[in-house]
C-alpha atoms as a PDB file:
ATOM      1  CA  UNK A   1      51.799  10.466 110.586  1.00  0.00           C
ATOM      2  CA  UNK A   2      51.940   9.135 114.273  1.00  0.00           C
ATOM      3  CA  UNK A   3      48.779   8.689 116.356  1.00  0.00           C
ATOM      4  CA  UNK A   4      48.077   8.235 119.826  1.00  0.00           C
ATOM      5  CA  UNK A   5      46.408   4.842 119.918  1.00  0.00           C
ATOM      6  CA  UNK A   6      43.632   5.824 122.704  1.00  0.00           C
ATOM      7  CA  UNK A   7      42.873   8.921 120.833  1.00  0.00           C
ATOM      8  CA  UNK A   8      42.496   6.755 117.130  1.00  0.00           C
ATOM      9  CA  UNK A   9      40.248   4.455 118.805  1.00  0.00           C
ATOM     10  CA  UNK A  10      38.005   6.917 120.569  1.00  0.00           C
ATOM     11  CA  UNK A  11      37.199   8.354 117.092  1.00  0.00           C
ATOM     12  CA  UNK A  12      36.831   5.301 115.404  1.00  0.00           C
ATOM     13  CA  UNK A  13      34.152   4.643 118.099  1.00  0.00           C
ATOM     14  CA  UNK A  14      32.723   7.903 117.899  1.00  0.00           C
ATOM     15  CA  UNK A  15      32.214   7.166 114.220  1.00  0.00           C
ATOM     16  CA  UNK A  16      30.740   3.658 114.696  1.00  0.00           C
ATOM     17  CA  UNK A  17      28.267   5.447 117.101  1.00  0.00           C
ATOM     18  CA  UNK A  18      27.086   7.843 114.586  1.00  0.00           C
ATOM     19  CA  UNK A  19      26.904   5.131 112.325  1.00  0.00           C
ATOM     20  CA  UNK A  20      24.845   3.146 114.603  1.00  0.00           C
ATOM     21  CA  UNK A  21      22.863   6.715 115.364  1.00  0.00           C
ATOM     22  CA  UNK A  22      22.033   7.007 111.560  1.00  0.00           C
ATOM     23  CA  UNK A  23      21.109   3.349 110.557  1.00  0.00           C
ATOM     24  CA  UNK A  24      18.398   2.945 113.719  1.00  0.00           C
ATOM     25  CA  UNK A  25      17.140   6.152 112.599  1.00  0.00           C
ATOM     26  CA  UNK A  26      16.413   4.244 109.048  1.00  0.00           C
ATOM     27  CA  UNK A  27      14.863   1.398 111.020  1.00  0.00           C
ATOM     28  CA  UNK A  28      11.607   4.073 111.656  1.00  0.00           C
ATOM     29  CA  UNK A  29      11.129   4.778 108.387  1.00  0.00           C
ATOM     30  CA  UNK A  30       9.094   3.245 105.784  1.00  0.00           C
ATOM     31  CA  UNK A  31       9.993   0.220 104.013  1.00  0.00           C
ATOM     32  CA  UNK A  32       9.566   1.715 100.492  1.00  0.00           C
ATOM     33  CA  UNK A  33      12.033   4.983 101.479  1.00  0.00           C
ATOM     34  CA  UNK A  34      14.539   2.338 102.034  1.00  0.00           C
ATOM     35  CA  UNK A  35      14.819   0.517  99.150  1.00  0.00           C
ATOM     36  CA  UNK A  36      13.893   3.247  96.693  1.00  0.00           C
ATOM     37  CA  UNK A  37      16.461   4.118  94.258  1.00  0.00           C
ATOM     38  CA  UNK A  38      17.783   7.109  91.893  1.00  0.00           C
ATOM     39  CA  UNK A  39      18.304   4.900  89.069  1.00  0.00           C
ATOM     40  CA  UNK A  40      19.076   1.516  88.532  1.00  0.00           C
ATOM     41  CA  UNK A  41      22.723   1.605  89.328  1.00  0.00           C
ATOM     42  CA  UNK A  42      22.871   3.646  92.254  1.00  0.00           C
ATOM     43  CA  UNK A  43      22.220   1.764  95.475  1.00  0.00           C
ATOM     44  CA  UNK A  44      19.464   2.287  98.158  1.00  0.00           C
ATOM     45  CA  UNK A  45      19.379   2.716 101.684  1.00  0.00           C
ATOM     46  CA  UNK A  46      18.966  -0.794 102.374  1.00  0.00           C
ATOM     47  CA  UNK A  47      21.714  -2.056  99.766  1.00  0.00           C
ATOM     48  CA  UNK A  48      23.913   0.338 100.989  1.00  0.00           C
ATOM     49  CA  UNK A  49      23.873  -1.120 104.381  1.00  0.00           C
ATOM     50  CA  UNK A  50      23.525  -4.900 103.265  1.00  0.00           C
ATOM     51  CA  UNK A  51      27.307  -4.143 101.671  1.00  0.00           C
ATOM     52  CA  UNK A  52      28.398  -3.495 104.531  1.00  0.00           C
ATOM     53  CA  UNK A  53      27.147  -6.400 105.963  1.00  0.00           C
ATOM     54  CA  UNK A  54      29.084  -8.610 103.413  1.00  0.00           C
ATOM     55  CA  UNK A  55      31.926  -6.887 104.191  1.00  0.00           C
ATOM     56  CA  UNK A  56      31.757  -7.446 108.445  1.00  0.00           C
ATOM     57  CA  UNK A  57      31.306 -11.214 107.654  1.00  0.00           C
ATOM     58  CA  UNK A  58      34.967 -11.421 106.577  1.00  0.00           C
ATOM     59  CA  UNK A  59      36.259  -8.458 108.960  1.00  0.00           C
ATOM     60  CA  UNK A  60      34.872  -9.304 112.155  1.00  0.00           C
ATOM     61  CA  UNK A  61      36.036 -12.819 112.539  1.00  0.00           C
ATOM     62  CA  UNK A  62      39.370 -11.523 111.274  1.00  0.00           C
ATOM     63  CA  UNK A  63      39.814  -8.696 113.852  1.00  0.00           C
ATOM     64  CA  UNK A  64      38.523 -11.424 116.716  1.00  0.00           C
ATOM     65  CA  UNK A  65      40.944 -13.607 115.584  1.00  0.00           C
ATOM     66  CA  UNK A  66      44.037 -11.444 115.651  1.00  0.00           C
ATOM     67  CA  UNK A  67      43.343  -9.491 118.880  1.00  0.00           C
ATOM     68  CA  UNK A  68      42.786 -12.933 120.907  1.00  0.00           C
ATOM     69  CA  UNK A  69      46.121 -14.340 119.217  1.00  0.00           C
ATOM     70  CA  UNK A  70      48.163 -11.029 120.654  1.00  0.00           C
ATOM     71  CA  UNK A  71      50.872 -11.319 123.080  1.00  0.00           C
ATOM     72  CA  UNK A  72      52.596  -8.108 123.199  1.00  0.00           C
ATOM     73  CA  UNK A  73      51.562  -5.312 125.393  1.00  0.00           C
ATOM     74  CA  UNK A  74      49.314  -1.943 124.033  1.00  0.00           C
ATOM     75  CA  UNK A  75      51.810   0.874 122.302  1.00  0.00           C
ATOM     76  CA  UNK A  76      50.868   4.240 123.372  1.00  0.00           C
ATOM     77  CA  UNK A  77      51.189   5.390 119.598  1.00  0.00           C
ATOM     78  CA  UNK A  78      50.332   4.000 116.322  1.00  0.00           C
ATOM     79  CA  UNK A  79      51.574   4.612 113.300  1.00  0.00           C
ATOM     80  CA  UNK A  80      49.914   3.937 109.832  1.00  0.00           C
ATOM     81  CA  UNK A  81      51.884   1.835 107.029  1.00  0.00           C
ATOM     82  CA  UNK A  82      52.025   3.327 103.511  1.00  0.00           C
ATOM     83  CA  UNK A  83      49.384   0.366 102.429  1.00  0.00           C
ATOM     84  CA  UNK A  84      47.121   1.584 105.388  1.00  0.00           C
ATOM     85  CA  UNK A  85      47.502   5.261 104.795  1.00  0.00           C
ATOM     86  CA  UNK A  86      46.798   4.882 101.006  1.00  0.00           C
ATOM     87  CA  UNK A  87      43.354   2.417 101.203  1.00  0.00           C
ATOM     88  CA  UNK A  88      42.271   5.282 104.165  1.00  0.00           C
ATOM     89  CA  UNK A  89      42.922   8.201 101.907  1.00  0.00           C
ATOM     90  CA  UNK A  90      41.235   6.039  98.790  1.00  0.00           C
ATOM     91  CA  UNK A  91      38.033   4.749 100.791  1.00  0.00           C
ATOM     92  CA  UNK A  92      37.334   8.012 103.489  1.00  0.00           C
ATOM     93  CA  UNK A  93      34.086  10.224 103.023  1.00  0.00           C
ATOM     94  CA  UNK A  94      34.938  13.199 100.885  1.00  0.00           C
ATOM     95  CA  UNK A  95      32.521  16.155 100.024  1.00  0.00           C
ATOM     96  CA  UNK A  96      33.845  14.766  96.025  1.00  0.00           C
ATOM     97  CA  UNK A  97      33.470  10.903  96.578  1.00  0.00           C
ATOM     98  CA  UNK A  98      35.428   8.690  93.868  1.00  0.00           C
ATOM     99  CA  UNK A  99      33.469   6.035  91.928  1.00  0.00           C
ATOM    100  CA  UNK A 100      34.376   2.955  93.331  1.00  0.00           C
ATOM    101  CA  UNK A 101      33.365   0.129  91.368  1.00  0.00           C
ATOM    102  CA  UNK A 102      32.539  -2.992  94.325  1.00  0.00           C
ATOM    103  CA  UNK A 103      33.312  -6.776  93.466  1.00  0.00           C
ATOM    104  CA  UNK A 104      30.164  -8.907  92.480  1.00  0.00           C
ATOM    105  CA  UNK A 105      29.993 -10.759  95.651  1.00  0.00           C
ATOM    106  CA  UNK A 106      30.239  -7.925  97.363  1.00  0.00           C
ATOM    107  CA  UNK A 107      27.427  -5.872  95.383  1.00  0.00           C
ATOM    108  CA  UNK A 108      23.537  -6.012  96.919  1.00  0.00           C
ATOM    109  CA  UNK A 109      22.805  -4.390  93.812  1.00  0.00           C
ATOM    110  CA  UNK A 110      18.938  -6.233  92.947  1.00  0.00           C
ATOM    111  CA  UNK A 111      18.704  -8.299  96.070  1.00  0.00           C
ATOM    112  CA  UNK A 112      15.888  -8.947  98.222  1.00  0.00           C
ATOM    113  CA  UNK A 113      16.128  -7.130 101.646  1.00  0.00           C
ATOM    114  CA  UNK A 114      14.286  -6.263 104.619  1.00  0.00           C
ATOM    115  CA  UNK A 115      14.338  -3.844 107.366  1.00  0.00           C
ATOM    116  CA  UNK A 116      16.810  -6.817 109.439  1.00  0.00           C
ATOM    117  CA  UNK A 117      19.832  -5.898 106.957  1.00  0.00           C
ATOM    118  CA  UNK A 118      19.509  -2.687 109.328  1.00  0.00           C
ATOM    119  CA  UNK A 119      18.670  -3.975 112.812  1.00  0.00           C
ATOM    120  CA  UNK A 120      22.065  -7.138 111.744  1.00  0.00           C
ATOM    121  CA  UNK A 121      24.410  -3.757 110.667  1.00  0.00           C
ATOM    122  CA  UNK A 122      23.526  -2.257 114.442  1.00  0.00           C
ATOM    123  CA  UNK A 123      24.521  -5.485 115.716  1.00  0.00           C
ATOM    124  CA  UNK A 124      27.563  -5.955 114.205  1.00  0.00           C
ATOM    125  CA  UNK A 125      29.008  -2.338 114.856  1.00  0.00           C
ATOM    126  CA  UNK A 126      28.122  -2.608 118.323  1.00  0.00           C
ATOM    127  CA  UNK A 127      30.574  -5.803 118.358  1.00  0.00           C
ATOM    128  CA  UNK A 128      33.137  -3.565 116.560  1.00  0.00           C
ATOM    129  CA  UNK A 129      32.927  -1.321 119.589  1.00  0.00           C
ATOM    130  CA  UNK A 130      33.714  -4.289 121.637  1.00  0.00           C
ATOM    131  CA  UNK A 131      36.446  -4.917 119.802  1.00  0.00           C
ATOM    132  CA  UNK A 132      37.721  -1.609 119.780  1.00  0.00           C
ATOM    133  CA  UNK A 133      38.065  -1.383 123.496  1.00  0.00           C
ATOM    134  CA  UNK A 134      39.354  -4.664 123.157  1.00  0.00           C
ATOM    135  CA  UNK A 135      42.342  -3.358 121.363  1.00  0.00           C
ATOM    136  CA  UNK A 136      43.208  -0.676 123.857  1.00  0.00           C
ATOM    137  CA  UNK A 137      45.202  -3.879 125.654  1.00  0.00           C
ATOM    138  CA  UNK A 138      46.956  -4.823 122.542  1.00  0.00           C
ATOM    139  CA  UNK A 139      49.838  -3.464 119.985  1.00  0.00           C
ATOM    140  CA  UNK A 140      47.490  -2.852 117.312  1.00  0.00           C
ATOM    141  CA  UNK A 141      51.014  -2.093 114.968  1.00  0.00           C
ATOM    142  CA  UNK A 142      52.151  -5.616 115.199  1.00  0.00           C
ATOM    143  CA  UNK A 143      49.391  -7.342 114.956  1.00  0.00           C
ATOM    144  CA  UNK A 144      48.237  -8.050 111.428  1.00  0.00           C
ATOM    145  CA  UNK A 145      44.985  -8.838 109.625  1.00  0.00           C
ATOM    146  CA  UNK A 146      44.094 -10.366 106.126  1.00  0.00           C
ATOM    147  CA  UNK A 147      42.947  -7.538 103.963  1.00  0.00           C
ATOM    148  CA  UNK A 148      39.514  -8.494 102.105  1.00  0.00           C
ATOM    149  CA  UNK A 149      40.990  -7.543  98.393  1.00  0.00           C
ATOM    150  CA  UNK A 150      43.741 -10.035  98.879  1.00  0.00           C
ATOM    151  CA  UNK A 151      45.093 -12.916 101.085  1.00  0.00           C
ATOM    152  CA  UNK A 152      48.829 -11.966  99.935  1.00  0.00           C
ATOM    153  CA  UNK A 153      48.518  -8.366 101.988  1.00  0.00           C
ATOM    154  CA  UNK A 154      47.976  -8.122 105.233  1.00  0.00           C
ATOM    155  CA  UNK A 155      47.492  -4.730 107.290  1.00  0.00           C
ATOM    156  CA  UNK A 156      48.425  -3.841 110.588  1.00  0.00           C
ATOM    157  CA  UNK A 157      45.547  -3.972 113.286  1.00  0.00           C
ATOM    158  CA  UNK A 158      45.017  -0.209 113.580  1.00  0.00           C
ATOM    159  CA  UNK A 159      45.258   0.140 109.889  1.00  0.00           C
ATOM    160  CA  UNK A 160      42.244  -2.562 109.379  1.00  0.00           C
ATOM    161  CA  UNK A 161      40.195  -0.919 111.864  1.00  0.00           C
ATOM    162  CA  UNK A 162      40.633   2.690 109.599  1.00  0.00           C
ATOM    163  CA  UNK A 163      39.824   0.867 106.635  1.00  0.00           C
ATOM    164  CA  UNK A 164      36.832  -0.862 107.990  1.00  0.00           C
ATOM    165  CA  UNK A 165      35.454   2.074 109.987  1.00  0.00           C
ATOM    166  CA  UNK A 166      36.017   4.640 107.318  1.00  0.00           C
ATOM    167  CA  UNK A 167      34.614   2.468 104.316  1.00  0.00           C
ATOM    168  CA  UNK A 168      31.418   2.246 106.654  1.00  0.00           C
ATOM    169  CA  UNK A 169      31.110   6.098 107.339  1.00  0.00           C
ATOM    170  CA  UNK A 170      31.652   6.483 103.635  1.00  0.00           C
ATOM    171  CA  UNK A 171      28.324   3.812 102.912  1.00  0.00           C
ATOM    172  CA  UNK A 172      26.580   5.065 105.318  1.00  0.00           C
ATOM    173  CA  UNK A 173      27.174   8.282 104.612  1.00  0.00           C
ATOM    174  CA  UNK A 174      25.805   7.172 100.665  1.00  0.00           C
ATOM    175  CA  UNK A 175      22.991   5.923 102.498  1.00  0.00           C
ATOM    176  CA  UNK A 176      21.701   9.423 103.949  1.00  0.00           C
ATOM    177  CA  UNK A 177      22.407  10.818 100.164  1.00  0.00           C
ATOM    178  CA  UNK A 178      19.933   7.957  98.667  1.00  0.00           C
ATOM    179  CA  UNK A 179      17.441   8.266 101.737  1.00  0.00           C
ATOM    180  CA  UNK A 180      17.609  12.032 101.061  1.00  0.00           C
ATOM    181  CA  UNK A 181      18.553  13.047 104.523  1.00  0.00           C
ATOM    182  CA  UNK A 182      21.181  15.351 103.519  1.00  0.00           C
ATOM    183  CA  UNK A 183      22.792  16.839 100.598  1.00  0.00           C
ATOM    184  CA  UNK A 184      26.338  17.403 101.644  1.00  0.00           C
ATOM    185  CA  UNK A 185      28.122  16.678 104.931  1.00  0.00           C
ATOM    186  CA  UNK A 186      31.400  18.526 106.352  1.00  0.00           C
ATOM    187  CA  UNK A 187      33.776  16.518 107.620  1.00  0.00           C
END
């Protein structure tokens, strides 16, 4: 699978905007619809997004880091490594999502939140579209990131930037099913 690289990154900007869309939409709601629950396992709106706040903490630095380290010039296509491909095809939204089971330090499950876990998530993407554009000047296939499930693996830029763009749709996504804001989405 080959990709043009401006294409890839306008829809992984497209989907951060949606994202962004969806979460200020939760900052108008009540407090108590957001942290509500189906059952004590599932997550709520709020811990939904606070997950994905863990999980910018370690991505953003790491995509800052790599883009202002590049030297070599943009490549007009990109093309996804079988590590990339497989952790895209494991973590995108599906109408049939896959039980995932999270690490503990990256579970919100019980924790005390507030409405700012929203208004810090609409922050943080809108950096991510920063760094998007940022990456239309680099070779996002030879420059590589740290992967959050292990320090031994590392993924190429435009294959980090699937995996952190698509986990978010997917939790956000959950987020909408918990708030009750839809039942099913096509994609």
């Amino acid at each position: 699978m080959i990709i043009e690289t401006d294409k890839l990154i306008s829809e992984l900007i497209e989907i951060t905007k949606e994202n962004i869309t969806i979460v200020e939409d939760f900052i108008q709601r009540p407090f108590d619809d957001l942290k509500a629950k189906s059952n004590e396992n599932s997550w709520s709106v709020l811990e939904c997004i606070a997950h994905l706040n863990l999980f910018s903490e370690f991505y953003l630095p790491a995509l800052k880091k790599a883009i202002n380290k590049n030297i070599s010039p943009p490549s007009y296509f990109f093309y996804p490594s079988f590590t990339g491909k497989y952790l895209v095809k494991l973590i995108r939204y599906k109408e049939k999502l896959n039980k995932m089971k999270t690490s503990s330090i990256m579970d919100p499950n019980g924790s005390i939140l507030s409405k700012e876990v929203l208004r810090h998530f609409v922050f943080e993407q809108r950096q991510i579209i920063d760094l998007l554009d940022d990456a239309r000047e680099v070779d996002i296939n030879k420059i590589k990131t740290p992967l959050i499930l292990s320090k031994w693996i590392k993924l190429r830029l435009g294959d980090t930037f699937r995996f952190v763009i698509y986990h978010n749709q997917r939790h956000v996504y959950q987020a909408c099913l918990a708030s009750g804001s839809f039942k099913s989405i096509a994609v």
